[in-house]
C-alpha atoms as a PDB file:
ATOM      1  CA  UNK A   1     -14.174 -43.580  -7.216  1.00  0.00           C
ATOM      2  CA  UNK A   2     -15.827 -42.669 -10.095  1.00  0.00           C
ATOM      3  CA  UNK A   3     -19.008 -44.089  -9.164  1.00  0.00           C
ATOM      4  CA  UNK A   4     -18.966 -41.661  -6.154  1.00  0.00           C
ATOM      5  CA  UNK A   5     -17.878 -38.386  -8.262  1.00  0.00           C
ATOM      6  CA  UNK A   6     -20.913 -39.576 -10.534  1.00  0.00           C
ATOM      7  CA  UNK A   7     -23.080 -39.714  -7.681  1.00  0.00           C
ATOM      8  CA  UNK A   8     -21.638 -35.756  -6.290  1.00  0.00           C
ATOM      9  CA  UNK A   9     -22.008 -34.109  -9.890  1.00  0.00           C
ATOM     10  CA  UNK A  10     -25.678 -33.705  -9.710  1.00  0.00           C
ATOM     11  CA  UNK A  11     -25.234 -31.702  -6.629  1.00  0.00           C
ATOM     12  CA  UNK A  12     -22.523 -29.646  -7.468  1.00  0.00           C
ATOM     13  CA  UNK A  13     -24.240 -28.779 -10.440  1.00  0.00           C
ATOM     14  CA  UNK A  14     -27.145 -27.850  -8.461  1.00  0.00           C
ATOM     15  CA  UNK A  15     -26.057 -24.272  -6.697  1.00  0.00           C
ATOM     16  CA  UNK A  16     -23.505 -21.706  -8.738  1.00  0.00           C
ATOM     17  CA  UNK A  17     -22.824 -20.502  -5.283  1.00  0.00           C
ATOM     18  CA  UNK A  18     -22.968 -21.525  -1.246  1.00  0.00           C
ATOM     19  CA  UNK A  19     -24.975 -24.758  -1.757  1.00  0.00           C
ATOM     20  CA  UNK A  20     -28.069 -25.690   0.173  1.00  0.00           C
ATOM     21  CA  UNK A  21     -26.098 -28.839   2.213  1.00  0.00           C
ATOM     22  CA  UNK A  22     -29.629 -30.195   3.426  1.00  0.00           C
ATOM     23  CA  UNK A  23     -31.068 -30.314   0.221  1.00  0.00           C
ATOM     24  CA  UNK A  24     -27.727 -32.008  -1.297  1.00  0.00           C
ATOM     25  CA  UNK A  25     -27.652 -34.269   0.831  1.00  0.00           C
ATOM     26  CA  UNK A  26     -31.355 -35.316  -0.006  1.00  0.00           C
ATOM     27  CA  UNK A  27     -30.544 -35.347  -3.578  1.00  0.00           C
ATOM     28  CA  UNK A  28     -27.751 -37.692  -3.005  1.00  0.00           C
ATOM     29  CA  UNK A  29     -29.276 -40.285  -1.470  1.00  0.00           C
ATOM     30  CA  UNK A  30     -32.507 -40.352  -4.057  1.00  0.00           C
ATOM     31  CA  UNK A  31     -29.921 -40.597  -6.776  1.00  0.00           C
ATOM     32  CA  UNK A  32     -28.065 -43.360  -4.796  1.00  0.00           C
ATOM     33  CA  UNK A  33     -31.652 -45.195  -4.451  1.00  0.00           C
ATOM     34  CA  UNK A  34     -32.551 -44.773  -8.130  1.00  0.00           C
ATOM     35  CA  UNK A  35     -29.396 -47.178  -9.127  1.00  0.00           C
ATOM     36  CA  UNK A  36     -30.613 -50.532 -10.701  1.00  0.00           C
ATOM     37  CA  UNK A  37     -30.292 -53.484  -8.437  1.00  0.00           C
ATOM     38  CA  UNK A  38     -27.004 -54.506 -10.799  1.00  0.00           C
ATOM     39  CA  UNK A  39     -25.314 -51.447 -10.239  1.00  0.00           C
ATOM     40  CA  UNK A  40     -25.868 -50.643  -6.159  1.00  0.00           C
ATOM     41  CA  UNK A  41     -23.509 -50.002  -4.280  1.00  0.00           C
ATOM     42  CA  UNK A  42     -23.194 -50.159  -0.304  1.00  0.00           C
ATOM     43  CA  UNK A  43     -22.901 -46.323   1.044  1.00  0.00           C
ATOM     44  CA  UNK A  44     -21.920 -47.607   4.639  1.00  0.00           C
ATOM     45  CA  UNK A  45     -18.480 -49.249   2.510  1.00  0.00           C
ATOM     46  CA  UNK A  46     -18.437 -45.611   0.154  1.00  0.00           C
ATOM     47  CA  UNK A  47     -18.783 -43.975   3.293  1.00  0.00           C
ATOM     48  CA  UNK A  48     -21.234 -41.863   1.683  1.00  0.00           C
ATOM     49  CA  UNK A  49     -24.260 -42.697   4.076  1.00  0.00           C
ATOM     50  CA  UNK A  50     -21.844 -40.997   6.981  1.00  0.00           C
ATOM     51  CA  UNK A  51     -21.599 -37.704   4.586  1.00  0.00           C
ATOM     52  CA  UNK A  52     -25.225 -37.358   3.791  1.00  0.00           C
ATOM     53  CA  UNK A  53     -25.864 -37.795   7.835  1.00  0.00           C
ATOM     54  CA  UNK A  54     -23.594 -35.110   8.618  1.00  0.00           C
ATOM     55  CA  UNK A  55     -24.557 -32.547   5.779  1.00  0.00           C
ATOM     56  CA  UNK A  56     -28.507 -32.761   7.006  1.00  0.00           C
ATOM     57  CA  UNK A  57     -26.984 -31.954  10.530  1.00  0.00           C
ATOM     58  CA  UNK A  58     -25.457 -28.786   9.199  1.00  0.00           C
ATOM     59  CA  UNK A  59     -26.833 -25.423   9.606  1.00  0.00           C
ATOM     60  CA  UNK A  60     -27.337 -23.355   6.615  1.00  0.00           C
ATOM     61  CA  UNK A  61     -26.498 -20.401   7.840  1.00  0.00           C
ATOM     62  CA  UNK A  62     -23.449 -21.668   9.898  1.00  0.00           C
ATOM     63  CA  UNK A  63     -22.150 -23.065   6.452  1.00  0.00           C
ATOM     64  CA  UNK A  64     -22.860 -19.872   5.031  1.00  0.00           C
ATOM     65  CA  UNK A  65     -20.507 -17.951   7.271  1.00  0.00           C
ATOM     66  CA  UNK A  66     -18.333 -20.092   7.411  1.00  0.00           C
ATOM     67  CA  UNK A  67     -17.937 -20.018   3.727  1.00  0.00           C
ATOM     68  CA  UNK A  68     -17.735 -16.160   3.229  1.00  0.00           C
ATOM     69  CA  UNK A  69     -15.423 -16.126   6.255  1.00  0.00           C
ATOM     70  CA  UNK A  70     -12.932 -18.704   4.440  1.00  0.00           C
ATOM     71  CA  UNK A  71     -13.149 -16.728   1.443  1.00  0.00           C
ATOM     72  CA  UNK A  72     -12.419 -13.677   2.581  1.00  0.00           C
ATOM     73  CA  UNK A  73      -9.498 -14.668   4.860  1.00  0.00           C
ATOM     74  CA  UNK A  74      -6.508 -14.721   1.896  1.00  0.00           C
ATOM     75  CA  UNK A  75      -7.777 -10.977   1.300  1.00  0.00           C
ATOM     76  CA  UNK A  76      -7.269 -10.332   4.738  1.00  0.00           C
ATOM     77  CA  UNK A  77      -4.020 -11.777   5.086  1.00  0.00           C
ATOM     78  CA  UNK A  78      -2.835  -9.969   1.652  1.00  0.00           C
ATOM     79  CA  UNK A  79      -4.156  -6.617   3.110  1.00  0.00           C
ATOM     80  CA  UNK A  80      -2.533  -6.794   6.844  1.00  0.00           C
ATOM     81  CA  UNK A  81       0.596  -8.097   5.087  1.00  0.00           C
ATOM     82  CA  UNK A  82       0.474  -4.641   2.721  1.00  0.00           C
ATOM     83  CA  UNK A  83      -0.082  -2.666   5.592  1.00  0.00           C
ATOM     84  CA  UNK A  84       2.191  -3.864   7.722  1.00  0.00           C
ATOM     85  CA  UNK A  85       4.999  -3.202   4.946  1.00  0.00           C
ATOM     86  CA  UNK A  86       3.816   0.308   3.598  1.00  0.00           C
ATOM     87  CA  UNK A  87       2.979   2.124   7.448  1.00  0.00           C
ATOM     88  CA  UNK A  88       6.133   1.662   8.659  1.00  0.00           C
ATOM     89  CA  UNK A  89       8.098   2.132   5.491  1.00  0.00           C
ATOM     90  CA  UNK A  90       6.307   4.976   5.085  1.00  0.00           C
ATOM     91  CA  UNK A  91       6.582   6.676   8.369  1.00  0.00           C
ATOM     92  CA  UNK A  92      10.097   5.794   8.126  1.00  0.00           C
ATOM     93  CA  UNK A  93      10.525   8.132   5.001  1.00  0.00           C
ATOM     94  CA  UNK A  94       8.240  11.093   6.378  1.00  0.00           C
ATOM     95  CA  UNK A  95      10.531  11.327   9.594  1.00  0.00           C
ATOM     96  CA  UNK A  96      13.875  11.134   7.376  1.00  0.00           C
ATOM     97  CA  UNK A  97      12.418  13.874   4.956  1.00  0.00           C
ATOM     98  CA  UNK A  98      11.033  15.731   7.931  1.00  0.00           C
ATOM     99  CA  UNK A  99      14.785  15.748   9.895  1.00  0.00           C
ATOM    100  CA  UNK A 100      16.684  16.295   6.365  1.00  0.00           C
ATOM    101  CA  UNK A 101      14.776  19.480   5.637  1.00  0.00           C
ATOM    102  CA  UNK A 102      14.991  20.822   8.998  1.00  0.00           C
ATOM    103  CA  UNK A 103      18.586  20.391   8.919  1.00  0.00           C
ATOM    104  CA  UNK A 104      19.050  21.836   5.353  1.00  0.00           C
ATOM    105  CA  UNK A 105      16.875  25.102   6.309  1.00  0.00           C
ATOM    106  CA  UNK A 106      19.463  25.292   9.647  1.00  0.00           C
ATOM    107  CA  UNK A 107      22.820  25.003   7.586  1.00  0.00           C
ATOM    108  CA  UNK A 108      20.812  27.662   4.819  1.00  0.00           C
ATOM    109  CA  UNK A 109      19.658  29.945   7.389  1.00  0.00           C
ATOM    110  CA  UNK A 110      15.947  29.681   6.425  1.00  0.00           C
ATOM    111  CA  UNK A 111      13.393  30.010   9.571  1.00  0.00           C
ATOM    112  CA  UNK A 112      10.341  28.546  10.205  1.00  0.00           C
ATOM    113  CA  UNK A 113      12.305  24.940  10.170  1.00  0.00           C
ATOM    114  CA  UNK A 114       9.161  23.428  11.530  1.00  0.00           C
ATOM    115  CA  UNK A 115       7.353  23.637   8.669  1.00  0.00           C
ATOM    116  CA  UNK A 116       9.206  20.603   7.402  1.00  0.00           C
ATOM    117  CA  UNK A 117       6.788  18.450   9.417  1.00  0.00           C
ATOM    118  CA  UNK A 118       3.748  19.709   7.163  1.00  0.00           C
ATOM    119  CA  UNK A 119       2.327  18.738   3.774  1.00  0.00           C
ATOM    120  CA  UNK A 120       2.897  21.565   1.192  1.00  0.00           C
ATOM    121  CA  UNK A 121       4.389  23.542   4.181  1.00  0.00           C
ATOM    122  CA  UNK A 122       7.632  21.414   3.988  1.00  0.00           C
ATOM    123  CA  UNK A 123       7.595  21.648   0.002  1.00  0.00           C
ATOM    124  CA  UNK A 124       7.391  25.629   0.868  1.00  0.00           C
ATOM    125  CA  UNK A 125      10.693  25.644   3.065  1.00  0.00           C
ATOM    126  CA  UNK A 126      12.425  23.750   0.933  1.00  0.00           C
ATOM    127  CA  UNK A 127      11.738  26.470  -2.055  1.00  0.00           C
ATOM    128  CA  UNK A 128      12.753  29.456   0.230  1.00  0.00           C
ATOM    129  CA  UNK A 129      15.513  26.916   1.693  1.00  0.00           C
ATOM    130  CA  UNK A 130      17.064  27.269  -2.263  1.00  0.00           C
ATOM    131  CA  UNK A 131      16.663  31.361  -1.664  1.00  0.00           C
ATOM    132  CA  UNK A 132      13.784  31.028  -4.469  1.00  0.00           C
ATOM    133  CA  UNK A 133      10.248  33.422  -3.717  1.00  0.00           C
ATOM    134  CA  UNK A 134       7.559  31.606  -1.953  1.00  0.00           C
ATOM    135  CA  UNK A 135       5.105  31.758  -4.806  1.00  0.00           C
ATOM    136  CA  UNK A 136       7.223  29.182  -6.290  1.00  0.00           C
ATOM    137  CA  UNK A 137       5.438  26.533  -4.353  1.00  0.00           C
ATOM    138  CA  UNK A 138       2.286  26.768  -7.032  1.00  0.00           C
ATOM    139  CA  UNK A 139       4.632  26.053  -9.596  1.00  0.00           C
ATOM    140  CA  UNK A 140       5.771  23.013  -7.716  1.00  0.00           C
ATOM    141  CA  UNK A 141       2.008  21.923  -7.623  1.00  0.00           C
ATOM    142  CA  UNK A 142       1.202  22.009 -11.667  1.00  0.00           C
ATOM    143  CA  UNK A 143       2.259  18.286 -12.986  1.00  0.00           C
ATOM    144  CA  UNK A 144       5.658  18.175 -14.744  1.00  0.00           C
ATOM    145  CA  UNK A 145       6.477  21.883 -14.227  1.00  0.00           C
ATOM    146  CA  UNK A 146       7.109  20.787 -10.739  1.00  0.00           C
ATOM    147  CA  UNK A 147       9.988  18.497 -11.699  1.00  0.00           C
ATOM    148  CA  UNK A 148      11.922  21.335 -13.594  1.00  0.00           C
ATOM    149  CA  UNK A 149      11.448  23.691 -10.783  1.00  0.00           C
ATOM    150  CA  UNK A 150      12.753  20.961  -8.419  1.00  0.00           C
ATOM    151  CA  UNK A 151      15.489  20.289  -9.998  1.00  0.00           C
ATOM    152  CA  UNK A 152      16.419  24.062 -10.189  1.00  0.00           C
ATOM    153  CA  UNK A 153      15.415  24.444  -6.365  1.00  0.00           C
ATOM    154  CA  UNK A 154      17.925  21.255  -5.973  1.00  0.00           C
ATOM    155  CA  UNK A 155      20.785  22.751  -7.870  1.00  0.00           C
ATOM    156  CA  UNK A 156      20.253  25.948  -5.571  1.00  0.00           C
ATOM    157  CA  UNK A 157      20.412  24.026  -2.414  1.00  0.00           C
ATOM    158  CA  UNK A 158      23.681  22.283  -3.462  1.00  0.00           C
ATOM    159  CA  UNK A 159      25.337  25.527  -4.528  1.00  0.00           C
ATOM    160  CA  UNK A 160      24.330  27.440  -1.612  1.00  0.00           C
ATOM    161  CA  UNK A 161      25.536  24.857   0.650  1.00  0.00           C
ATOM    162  CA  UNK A 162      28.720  24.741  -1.817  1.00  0.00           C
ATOM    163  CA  UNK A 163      28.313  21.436  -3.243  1.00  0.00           C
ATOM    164  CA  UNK A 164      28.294  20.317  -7.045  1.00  0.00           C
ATOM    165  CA  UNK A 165      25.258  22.090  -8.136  1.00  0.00           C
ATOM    166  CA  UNK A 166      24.839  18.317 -10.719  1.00  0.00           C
ATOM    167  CA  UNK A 167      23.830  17.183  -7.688  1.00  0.00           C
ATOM    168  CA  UNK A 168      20.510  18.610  -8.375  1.00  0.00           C
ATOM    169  CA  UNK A 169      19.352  16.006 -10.762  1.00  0.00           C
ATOM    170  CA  UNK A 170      18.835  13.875  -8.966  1.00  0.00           C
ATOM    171  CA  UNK A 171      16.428  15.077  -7.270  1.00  0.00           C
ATOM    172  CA  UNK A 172      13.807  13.200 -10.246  1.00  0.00           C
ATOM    173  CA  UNK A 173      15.600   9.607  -9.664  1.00  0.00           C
ATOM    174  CA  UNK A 174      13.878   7.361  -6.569  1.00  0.00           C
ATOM    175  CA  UNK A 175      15.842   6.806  -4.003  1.00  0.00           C
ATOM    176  CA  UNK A 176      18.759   8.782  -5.185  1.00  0.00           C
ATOM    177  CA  UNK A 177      16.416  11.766  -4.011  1.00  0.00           C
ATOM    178  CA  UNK A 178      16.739  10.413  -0.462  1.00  0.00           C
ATOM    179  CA  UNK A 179      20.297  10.092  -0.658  1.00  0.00           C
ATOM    180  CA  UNK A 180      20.852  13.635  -1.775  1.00  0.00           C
ATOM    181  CA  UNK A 181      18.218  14.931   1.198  1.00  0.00           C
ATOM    182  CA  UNK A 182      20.349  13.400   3.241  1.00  0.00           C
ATOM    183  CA  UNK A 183      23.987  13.806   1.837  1.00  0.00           C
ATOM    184  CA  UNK A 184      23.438  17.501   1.846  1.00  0.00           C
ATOM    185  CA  UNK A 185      21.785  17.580   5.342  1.00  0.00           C
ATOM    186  CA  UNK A 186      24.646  16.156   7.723  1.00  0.00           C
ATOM    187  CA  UNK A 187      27.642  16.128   5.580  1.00  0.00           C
ATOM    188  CA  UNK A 188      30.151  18.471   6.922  1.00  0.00           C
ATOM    189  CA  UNK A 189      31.181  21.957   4.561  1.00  0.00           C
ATOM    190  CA  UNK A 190      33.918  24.239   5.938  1.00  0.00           C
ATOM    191  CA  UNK A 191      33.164  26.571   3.762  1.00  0.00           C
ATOM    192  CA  UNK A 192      30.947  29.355   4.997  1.00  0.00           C
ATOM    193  CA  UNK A 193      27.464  28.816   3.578  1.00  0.00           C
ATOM    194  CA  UNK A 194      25.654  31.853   2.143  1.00  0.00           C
ATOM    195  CA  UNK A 195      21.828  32.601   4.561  1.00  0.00           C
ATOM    196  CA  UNK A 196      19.052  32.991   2.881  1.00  0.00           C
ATOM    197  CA  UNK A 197      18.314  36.651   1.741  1.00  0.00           C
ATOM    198  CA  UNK A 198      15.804  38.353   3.953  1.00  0.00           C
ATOM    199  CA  UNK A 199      12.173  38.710   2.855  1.00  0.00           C
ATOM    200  CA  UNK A 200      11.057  41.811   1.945  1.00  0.00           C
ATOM    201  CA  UNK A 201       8.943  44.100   4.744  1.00  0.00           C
ATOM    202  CA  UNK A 202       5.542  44.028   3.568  1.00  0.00           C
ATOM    203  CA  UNK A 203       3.982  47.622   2.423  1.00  0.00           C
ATOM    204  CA  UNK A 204       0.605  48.385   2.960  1.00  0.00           C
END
């Protein structure tokens, strides 16, 4: 065995990358015919005369794609795994946000409930769904002014729809956010539930 991995380090060695097979194969059997007479050995029993006759049979360019192709197959799995996990999960939590803030701006009295299906749009009802002014929605794009204002648009929501304005909070801890979309969205108040105040008519 080791006189056969002394035999395949020369042509390893050869090529950092996809080897030319051919040309390994050639160099293989020169360096098994420059052994000494003392130290020969029979490729038929090594069954190394059967590898050098299928490597010169090999295409280069065959071996070539077949190479890239096996290297690039774990990435491939790795990425359809990831997708597979993240599409769904995520259309799962667009459709739950979605129905939650529809139902909210319902029980608040805020129109335009189909807004909730939109980017920004649904970030707008849910400001005028707390009885906050509509410009509020730039403050809820600036980084980390966004969270305070959320949590005060929260707190609103919850009080309006006479629930523990706390409850608010947690609108910054994941997946307790979800919960509270949804806790204050179908859970049942007999207590009447004040509308949102009416915008004021435009002057021109």
């Amino acid at each position: 065995m080791a006189l056969v991995m002394a035999l395949a380090l020369p042509v390893m060695a050869q090529e950092e990358a996809m080897p030319d097979l051919t040309q390994a194969a050639q160099e293989l059997q020169e360096a098994a015919n420059a052994l000494p007479d003392s130290v020969k050995v029979n490729l038929e029993v090594e069954g190394l005369d059967d590898l050098a006759a299928q490597l010169k049979d090999v295409d280069p360019e065959q071996a070539a794609l077949a190479y890239q192709q096996a290297a690039v197959a774990p990435l491939k799995a790795a990425m359809l795994a990831v997708f597979g996990f993240v599409l769904p999960f995520w259309l799962i939590v667009y459709v739950y946000t979605a129905v939650c803030l529809m139902q909210i701006a319902k029980k608040t009295g805020t129109g335009n409930r189909w807004m909730a299906w939109i980017p920004i749009f649904s970030t707008y009802l849910m400001v005028k769904s707390a009885g906050k002014p509509g410009w509020w929605l730039i403050l809820m794009l600036v980084p980390l002014i966004n969270i305070v204002i959320g949590i005060i648009c929260w707190m609103a929501i919850a009080k309006r729809l006479n629930k523990p304005e706390w409850l608010g909070v947690l609108f910054i801890i994941p997946i307790a956010n979800f919960i509270l979309m949804g806790y204050l969205a179908f859970t049942k108040d007999e207590a009447a539930i004040t509308p949102a105040p009416p915008s004021a008519p435009a002057t021109v």
